[in-house]
N, C-alpha and C. Protein backbone atom coordinates (compact mmCIF):
# COMPACT_ATOMS: atom_id res chain seq x y z
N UNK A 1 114.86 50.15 -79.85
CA UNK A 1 113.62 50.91 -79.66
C UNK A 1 112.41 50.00 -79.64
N UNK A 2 112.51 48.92 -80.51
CA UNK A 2 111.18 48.06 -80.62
C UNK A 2 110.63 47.23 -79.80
N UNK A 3 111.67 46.68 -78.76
CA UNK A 3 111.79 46.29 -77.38
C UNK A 3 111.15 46.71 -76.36
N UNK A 4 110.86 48.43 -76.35
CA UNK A 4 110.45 48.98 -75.19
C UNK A 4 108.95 49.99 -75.75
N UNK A 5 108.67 49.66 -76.75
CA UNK A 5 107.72 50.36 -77.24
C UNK A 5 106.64 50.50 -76.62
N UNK A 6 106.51 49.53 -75.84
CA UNK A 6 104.84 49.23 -75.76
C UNK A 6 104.88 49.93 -74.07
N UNK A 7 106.39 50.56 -73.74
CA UNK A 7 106.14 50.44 -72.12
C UNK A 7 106.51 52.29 -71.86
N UNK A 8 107.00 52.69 -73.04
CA UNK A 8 107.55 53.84 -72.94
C UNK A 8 106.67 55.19 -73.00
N UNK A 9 107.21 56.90 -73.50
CA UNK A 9 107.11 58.19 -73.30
C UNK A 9 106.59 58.70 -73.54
N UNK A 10 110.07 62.51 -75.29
CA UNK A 10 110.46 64.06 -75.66
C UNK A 10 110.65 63.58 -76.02
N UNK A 11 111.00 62.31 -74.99
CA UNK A 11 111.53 63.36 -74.97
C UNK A 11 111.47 64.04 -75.12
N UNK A 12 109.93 62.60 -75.72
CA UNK A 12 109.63 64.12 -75.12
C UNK A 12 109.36 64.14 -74.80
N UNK A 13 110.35 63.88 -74.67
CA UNK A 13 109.25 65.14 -73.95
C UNK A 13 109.61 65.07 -73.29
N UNK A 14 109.15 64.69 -74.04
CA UNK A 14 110.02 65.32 -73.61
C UNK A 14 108.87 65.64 -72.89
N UNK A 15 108.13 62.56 -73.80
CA UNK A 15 107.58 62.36 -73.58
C UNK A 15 107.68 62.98 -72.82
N UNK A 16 107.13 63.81 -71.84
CA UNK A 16 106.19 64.89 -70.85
C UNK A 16 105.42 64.76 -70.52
N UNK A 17 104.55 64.23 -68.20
CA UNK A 17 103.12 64.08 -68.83
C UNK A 17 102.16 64.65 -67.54
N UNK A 18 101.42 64.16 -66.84
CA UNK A 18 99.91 64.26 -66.11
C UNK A 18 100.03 66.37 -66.14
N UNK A 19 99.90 66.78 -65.05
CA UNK A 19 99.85 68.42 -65.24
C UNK A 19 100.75 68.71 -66.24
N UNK A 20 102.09 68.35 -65.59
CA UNK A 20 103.28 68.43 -66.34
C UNK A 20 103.61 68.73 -67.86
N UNK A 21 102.54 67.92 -68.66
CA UNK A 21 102.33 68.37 -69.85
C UNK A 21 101.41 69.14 -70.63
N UNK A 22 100.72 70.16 -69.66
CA UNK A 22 100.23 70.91 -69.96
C UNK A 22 100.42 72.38 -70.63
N UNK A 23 101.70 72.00 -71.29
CA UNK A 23 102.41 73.07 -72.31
C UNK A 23 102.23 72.11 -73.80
N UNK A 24 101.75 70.84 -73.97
CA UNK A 24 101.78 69.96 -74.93
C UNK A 24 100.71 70.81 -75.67
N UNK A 25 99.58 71.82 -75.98
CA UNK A 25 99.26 72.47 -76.71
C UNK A 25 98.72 73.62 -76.38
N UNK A 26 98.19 74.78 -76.93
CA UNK A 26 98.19 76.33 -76.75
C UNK A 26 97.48 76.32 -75.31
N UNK A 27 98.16 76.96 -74.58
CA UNK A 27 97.45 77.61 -73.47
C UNK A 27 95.58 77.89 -73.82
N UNK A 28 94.54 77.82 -72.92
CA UNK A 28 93.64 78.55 -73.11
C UNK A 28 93.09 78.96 -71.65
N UNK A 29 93.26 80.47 -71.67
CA UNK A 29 92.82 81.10 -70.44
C UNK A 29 91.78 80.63 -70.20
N UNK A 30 90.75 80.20 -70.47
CA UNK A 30 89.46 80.07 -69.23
C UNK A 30 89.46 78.26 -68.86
N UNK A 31 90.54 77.75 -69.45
CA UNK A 31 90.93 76.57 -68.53
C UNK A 31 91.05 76.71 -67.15
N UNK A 32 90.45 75.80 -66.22
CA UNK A 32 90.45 75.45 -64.98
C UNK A 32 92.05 75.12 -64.30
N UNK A 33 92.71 75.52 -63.52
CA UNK A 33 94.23 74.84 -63.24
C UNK A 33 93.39 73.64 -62.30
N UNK A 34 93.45 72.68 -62.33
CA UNK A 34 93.49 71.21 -61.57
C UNK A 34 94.04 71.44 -60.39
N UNK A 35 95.50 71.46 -60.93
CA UNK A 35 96.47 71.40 -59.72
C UNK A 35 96.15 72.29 -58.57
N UNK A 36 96.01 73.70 -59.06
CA UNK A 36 95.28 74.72 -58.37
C UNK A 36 93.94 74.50 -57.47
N UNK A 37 93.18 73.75 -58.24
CA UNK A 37 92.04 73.39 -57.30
C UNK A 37 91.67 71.94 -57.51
N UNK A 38 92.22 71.08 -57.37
CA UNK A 38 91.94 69.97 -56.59
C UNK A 38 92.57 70.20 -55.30
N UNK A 39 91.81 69.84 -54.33
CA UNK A 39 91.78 69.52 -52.90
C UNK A 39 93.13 68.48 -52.78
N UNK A 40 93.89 69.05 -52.01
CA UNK A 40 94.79 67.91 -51.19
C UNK A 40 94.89 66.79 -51.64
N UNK A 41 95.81 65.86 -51.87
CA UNK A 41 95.46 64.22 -51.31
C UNK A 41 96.58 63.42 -50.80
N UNK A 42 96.38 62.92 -50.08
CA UNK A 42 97.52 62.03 -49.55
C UNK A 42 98.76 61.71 -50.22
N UNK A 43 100.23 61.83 -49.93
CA UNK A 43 101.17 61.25 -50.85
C UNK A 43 101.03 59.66 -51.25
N UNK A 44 100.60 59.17 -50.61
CA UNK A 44 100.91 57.53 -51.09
C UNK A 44 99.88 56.91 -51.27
N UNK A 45 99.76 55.81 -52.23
CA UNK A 45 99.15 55.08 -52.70
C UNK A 45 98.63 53.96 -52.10
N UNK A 46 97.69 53.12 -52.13
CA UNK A 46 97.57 52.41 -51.55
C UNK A 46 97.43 51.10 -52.13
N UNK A 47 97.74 49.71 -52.25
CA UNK A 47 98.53 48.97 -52.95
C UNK A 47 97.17 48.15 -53.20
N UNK A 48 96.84 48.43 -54.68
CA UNK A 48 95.85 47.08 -55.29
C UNK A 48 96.11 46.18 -56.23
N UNK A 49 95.32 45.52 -56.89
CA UNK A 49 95.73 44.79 -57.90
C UNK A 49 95.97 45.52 -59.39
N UNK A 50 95.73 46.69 -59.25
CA UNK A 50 96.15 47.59 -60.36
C UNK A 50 97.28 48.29 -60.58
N UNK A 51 97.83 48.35 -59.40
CA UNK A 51 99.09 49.05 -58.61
C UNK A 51 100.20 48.76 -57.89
N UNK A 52 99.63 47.27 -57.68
CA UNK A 52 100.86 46.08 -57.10
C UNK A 52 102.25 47.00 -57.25
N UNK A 53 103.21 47.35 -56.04
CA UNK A 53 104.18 47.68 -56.29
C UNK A 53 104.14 49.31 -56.62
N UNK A 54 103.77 49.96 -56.99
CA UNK A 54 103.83 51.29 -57.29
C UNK A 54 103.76 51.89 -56.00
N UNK A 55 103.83 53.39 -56.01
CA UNK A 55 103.67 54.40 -55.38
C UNK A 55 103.88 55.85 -56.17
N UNK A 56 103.17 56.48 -55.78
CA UNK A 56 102.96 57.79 -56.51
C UNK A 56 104.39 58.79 -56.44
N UNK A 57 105.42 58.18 -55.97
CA UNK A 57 107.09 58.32 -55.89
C UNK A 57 107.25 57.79 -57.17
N UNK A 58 106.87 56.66 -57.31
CA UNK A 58 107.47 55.87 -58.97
C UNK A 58 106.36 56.57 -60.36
N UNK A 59 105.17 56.95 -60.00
CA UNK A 59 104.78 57.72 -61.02
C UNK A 59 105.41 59.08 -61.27
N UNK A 60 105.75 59.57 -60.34
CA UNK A 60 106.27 61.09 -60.65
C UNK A 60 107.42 60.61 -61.41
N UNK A 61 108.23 59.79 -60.69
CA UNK A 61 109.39 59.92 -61.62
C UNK A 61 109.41 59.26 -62.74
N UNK A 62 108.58 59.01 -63.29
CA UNK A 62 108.60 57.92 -64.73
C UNK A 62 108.07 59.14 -65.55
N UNK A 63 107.27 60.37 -64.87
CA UNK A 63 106.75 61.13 -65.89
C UNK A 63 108.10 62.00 -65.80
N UNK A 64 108.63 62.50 -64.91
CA UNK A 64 109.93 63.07 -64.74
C UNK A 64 111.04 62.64 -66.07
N UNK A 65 111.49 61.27 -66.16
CA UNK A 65 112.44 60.66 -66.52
C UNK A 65 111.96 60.74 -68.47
N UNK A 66 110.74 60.48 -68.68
CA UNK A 66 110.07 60.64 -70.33
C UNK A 66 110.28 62.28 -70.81
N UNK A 67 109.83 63.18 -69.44
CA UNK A 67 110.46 64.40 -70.04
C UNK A 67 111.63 64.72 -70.37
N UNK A 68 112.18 64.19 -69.26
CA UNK A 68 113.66 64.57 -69.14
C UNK A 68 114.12 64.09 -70.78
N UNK A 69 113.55 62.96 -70.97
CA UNK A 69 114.47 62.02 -72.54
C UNK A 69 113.81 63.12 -73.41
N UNK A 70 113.32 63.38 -73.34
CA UNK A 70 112.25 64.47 -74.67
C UNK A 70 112.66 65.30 -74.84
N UNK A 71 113.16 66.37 -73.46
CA UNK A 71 114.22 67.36 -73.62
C UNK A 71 115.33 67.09 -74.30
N UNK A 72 116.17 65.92 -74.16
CA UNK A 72 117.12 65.84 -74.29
C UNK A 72 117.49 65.38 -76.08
N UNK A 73 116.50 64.40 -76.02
CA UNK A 73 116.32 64.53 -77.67
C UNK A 73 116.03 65.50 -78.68
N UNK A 74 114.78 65.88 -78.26
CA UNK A 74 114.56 67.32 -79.02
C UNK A 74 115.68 68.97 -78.91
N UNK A 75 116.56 68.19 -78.23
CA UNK A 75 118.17 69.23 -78.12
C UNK A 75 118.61 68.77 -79.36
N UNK A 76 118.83 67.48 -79.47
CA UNK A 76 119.43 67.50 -80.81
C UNK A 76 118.91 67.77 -82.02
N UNK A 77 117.62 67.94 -81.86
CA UNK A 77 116.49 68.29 -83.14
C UNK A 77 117.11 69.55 -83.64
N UNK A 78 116.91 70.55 -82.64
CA UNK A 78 117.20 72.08 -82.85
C UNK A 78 118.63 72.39 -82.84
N UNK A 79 119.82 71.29 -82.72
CA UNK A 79 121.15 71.47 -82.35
C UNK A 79 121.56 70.96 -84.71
N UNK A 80 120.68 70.05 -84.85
CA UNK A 80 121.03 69.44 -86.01
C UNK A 80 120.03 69.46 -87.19
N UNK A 81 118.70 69.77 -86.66
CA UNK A 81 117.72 69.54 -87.92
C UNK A 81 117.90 70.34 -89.09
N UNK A 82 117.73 69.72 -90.26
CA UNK A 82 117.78 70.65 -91.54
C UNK A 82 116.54 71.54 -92.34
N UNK A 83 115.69 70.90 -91.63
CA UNK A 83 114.55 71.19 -92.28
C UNK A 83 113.88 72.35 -91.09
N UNK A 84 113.36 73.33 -91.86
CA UNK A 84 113.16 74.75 -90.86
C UNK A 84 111.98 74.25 -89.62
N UNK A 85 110.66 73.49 -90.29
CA UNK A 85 110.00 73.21 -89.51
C UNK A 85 109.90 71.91 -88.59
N UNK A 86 111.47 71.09 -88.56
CA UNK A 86 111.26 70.01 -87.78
C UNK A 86 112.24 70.77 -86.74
N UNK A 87 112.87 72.06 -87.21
CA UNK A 87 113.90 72.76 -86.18
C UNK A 87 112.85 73.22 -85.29
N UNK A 88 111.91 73.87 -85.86
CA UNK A 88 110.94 74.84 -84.94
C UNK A 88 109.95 73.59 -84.02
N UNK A 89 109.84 72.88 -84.20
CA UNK A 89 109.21 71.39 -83.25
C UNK A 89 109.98 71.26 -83.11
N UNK A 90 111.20 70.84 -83.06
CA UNK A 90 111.96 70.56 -81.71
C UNK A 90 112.04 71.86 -80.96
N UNK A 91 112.31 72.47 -81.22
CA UNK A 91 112.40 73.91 -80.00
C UNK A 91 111.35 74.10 -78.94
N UNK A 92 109.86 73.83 -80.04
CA UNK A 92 109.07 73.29 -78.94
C UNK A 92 108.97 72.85 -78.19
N UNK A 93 109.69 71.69 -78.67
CA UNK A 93 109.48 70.12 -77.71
C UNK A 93 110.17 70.03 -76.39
N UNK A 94 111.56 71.15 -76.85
CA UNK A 94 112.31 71.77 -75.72
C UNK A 94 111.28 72.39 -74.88
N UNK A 95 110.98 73.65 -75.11
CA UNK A 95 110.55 74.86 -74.19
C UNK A 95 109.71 74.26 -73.35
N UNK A 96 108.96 73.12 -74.25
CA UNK A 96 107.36 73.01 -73.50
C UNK A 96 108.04 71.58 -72.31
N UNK A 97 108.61 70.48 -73.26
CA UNK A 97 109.24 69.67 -71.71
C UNK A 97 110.03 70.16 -70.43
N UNK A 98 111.02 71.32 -71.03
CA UNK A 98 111.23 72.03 -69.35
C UNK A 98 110.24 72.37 -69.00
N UNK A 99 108.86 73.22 -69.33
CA UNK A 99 108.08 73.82 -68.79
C UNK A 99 107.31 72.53 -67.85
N UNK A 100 107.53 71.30 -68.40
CA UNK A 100 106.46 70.56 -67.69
C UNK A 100 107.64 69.84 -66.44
N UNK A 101 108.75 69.64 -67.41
CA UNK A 101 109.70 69.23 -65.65
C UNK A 101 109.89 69.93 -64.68
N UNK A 102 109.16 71.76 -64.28
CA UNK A 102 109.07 72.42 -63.75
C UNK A 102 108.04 72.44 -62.89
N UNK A 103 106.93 71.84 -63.61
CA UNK A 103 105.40 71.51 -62.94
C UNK A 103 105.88 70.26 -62.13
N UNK A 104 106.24 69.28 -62.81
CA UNK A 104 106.43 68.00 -61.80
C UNK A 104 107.33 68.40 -60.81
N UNK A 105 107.90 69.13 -61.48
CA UNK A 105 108.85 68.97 -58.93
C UNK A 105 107.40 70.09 -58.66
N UNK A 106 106.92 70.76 -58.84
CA UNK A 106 105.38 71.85 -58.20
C UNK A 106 104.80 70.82 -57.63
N UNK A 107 104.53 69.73 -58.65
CA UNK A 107 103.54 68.58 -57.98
C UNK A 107 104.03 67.71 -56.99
N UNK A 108 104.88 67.10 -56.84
CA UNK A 108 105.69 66.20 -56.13
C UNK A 108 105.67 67.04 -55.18
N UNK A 109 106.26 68.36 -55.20
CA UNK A 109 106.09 69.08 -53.35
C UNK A 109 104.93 69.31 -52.98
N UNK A 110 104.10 69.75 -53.78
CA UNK A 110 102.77 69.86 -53.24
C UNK A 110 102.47 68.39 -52.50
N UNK A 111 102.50 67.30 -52.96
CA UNK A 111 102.24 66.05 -52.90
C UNK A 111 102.53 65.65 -51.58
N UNK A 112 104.21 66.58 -51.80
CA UNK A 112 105.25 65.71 -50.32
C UNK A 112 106.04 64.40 -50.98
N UNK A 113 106.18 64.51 -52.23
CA UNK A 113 106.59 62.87 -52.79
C UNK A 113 107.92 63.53 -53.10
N UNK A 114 109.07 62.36 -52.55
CA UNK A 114 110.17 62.42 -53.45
C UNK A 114 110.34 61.27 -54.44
N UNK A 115 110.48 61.48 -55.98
CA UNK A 115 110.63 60.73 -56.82
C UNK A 115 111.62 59.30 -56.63
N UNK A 116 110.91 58.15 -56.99
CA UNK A 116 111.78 57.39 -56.84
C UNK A 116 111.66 56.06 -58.03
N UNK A 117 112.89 55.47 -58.12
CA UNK A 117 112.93 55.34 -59.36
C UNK A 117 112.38 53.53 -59.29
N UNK A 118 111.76 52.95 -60.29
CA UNK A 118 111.49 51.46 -60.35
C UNK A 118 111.98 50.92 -61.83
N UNK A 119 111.42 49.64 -61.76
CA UNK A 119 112.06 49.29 -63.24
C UNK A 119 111.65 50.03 -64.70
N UNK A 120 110.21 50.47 -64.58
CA UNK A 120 109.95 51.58 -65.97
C UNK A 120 110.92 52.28 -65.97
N UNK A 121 110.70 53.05 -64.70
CA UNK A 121 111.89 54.33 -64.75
C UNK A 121 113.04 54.07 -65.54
N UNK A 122 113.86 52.94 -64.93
CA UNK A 122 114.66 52.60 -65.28
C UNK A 122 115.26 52.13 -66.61
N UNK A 123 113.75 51.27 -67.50
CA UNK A 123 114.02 50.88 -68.63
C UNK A 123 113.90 52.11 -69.50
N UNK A 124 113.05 53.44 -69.33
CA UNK A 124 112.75 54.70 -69.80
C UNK A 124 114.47 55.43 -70.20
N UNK A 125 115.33 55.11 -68.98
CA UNK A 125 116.39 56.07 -69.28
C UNK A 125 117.61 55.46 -70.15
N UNK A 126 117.14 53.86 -69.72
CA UNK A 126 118.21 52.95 -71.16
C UNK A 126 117.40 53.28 -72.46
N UNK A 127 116.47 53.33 -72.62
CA UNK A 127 115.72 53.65 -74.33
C UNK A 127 115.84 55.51 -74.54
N UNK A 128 116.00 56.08 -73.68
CA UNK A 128 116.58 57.49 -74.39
C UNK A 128 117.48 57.82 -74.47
N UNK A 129 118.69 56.99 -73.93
CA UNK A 129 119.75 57.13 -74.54
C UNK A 129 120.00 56.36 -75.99
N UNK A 130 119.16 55.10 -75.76
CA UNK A 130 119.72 54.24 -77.03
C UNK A 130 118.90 55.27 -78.66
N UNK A 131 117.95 55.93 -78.05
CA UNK A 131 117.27 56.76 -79.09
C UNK A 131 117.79 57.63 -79.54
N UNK A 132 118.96 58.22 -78.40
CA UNK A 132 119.55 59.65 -79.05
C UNK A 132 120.57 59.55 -79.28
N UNK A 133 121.16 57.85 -78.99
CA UNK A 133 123.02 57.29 -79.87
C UNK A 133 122.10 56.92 -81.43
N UNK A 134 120.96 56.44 -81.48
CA UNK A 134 120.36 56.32 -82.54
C UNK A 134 120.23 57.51 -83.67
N UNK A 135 119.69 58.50 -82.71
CA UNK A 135 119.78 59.79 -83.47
C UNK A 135 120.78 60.41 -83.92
N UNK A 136 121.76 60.41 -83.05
CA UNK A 136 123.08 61.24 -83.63
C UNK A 136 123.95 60.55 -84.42
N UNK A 137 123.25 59.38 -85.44
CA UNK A 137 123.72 58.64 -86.20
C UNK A 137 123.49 59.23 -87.58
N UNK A 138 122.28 59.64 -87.40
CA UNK A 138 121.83 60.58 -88.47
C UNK A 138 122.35 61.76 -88.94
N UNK A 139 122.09 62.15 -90.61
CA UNK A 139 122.26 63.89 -90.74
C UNK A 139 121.54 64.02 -91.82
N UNK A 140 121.64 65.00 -92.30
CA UNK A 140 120.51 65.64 -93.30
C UNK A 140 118.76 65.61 -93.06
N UNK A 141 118.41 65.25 -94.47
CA UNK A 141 117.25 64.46 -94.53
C UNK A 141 116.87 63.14 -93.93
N UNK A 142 118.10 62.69 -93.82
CA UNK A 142 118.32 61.26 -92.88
C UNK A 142 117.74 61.25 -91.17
N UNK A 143 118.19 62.65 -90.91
CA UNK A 143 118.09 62.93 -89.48
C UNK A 143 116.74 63.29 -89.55
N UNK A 144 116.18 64.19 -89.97
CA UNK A 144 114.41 65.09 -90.26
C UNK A 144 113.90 63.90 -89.62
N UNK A 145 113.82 63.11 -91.16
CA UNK A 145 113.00 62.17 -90.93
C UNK A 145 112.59 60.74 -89.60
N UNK A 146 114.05 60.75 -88.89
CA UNK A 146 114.27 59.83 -88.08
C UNK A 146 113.67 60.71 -86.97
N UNK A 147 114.08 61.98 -86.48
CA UNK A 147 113.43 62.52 -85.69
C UNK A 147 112.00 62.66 -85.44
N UNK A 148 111.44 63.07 -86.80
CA UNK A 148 109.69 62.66 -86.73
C UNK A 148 109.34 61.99 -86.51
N UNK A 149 110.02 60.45 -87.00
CA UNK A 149 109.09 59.39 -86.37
C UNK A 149 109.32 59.14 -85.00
N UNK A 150 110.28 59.41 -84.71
CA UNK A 150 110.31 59.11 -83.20
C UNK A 150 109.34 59.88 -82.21
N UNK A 151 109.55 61.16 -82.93
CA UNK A 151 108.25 62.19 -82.08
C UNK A 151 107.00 61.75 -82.06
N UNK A 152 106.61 60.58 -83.35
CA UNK A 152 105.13 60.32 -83.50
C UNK A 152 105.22 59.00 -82.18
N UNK A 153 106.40 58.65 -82.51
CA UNK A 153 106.27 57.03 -81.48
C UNK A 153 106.31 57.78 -80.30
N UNK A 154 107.08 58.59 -79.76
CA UNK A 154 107.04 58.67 -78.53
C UNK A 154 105.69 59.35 -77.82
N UNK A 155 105.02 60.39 -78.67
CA UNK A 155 103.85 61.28 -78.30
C UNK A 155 103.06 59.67 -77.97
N UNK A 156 102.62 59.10 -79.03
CA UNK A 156 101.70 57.81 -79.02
C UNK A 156 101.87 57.29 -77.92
N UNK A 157 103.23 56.68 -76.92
CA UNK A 157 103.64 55.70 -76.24
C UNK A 157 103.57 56.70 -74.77
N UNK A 158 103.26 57.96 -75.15
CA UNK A 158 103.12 59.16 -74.09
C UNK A 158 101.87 58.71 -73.69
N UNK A 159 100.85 58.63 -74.81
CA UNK A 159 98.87 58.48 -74.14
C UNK A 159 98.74 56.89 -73.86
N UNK A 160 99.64 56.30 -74.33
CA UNK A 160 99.99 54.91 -73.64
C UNK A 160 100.17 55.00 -71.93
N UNK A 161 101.20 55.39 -71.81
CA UNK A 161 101.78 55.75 -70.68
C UNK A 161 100.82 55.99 -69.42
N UNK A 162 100.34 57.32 -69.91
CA UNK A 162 99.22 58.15 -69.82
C UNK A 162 98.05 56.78 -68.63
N UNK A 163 97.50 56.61 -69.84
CA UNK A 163 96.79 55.33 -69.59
C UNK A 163 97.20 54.28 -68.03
N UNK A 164 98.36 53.47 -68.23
CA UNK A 164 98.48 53.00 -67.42
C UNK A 164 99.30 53.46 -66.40
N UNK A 165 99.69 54.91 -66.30
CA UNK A 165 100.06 55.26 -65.00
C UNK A 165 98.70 55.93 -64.22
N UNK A 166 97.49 56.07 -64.94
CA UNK A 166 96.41 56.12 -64.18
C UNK A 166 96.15 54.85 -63.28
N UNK A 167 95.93 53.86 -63.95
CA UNK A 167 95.46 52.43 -63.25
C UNK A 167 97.03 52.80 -62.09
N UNK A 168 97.91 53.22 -62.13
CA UNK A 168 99.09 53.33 -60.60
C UNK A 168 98.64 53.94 -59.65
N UNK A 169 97.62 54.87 -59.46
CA UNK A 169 97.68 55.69 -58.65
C UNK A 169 96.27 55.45 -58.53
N UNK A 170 95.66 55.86 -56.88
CA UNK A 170 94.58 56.53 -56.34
C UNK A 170 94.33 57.52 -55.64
N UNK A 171 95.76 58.66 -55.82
CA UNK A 171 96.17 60.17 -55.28
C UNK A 171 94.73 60.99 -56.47
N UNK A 172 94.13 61.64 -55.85
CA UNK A 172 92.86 62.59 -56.53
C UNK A 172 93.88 63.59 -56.97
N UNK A 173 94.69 63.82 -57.49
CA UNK A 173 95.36 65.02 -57.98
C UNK A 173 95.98 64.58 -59.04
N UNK A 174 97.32 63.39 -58.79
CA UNK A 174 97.53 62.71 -59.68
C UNK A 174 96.66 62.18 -61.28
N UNK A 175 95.10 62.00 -60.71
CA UNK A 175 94.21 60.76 -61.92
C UNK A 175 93.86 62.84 -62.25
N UNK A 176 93.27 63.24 -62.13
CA UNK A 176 92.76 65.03 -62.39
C UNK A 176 93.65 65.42 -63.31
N UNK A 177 95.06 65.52 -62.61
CA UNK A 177 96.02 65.88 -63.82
C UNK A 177 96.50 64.97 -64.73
N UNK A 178 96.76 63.53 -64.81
CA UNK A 178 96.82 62.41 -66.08
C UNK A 178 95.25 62.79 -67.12
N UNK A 179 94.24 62.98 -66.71
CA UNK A 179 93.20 62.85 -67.04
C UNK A 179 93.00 63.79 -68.59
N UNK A 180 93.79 65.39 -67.60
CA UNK A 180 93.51 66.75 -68.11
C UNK A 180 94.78 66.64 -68.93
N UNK A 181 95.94 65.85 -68.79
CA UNK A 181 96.90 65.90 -70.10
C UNK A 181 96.96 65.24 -71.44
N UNK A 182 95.88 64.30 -70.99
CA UNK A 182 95.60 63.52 -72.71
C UNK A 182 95.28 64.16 -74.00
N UNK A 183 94.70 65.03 -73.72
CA UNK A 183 94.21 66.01 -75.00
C UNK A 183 95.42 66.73 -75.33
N UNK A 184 96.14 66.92 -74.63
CA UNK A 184 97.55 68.35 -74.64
C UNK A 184 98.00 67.15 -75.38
N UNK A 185 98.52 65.79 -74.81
CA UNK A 185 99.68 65.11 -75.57
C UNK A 185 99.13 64.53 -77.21
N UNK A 186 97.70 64.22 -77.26
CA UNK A 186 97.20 64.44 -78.47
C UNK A 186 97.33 65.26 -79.60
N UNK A 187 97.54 66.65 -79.32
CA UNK A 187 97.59 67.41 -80.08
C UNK A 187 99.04 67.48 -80.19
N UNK A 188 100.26 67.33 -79.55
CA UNK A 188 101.62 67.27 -79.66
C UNK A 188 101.43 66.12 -81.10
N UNK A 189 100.92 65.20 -80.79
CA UNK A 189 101.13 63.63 -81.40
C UNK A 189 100.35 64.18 -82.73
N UNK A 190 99.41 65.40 -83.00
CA UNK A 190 98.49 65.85 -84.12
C UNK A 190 99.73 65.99 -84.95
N UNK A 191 100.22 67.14 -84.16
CA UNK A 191 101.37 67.97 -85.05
C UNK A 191 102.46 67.02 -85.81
N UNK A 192 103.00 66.65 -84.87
CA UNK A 192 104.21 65.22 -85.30
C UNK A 192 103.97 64.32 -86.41
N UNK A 193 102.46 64.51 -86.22
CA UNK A 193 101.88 62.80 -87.97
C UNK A 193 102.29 64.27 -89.24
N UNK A 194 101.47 65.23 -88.48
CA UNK A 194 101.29 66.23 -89.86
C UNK A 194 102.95 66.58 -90.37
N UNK A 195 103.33 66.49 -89.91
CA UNK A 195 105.04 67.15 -89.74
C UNK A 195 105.79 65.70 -90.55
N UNK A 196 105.44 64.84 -89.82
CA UNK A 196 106.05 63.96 -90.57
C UNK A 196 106.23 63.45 -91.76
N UNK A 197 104.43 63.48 -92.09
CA UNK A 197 103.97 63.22 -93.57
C UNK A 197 104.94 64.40 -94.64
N UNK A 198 105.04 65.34 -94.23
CA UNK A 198 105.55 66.67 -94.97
C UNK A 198 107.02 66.43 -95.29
N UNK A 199 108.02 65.52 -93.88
CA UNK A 199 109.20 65.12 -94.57
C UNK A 199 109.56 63.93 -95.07
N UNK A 200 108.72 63.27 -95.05
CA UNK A 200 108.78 62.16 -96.11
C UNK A 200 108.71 61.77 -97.34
């Protein structure tokens, strides 16, 4: 895990992220949808020194691939946790990362992008597996606790993420929705310190 820290995510989110993670905290009706009204923009990127190598194909799927691990981890939260309220965050962590891997294929077609995968991508899906052979090493109180922190590392390494998959892109829909998910993955990352402190 300590290897890829600085480059990574549910699983959650299930790391979960740009529109996509806009289930990361309570709905509020007189929010604006982005996606909804930003104007069009081109599928592809156009190659600078910020972006060398990218395309808005390799951002979708890196936010794709952090949910996907988030889901998949936070399965085992709610499949194994002992403690009532690290069961009920993971269930979350579930509902709300499908909800956002549902938005990202919305966005990607809207876009016209088919996801494609580069070396993040790639190093993203070796560290959620090694996280969740990590996890299912655990049980009891053993497990609670291993699960929280991971939720705190991964939310954190989510507004990381966050961050420099903005500098990837110059799609106006893409930077609108990274922009508008920082606060959502914040408040995921609120809950997770508070949660954590409680099973420790």
């Amino acid at each position: 895990m300590q290897n890829f820290r600085t480059t990574r995510v549910t699983s959650a989110l299930a790391i979960g992220a740009f529109g996509i993670l806009a289930a990361c905290s309570p709905k509020n009706d007189n929010t604006t949808d982005t996606l909804a009204t930003t104007p069009p923009a081109t599928a592809s990127t156009p190659t600078t020194d910020a972006n060398a190598g990218w395309t808005d194909a390799n951002v979708v799927d890196v936010l794709t691939v952090a949910n996907q691990g988030e889901v998949d981890y936070s399965q085992i939260g709610v499949d194994k946790a002992t403690n009532a309220s690290v069961k009920q965050y993971a269930q979350m962590m579930v509902k709300d990362h499908n909800t956002m891997l549902d938005a990202v294929k919305t966005l990607a077609s809207k876009l016209n992008v088919v996801p494609a995968s580069n070396d993040k991508a790639n190093d993203l899906k070796e560290e959620n597996t090694k996280d969740i052979n990590d996890l299912n090493g655990k049980t009891g109180k053993d497990f609670d606790k291993e699960f929280m922190e991971e939720q705190v590392d991964m939310h954190q390494e989510t507004l990381d993420l966050l961050n420099d998959l903005d500098g990837k892109t110059t799609n106006a829909d893409l930077k609108a929705a990274i922009a508008e998910a920082k606060p959502k993955v914040q408040a995921h990352l609120d809950q997770a310190k508070a949660l954590k402190d409680k099973v420790d």
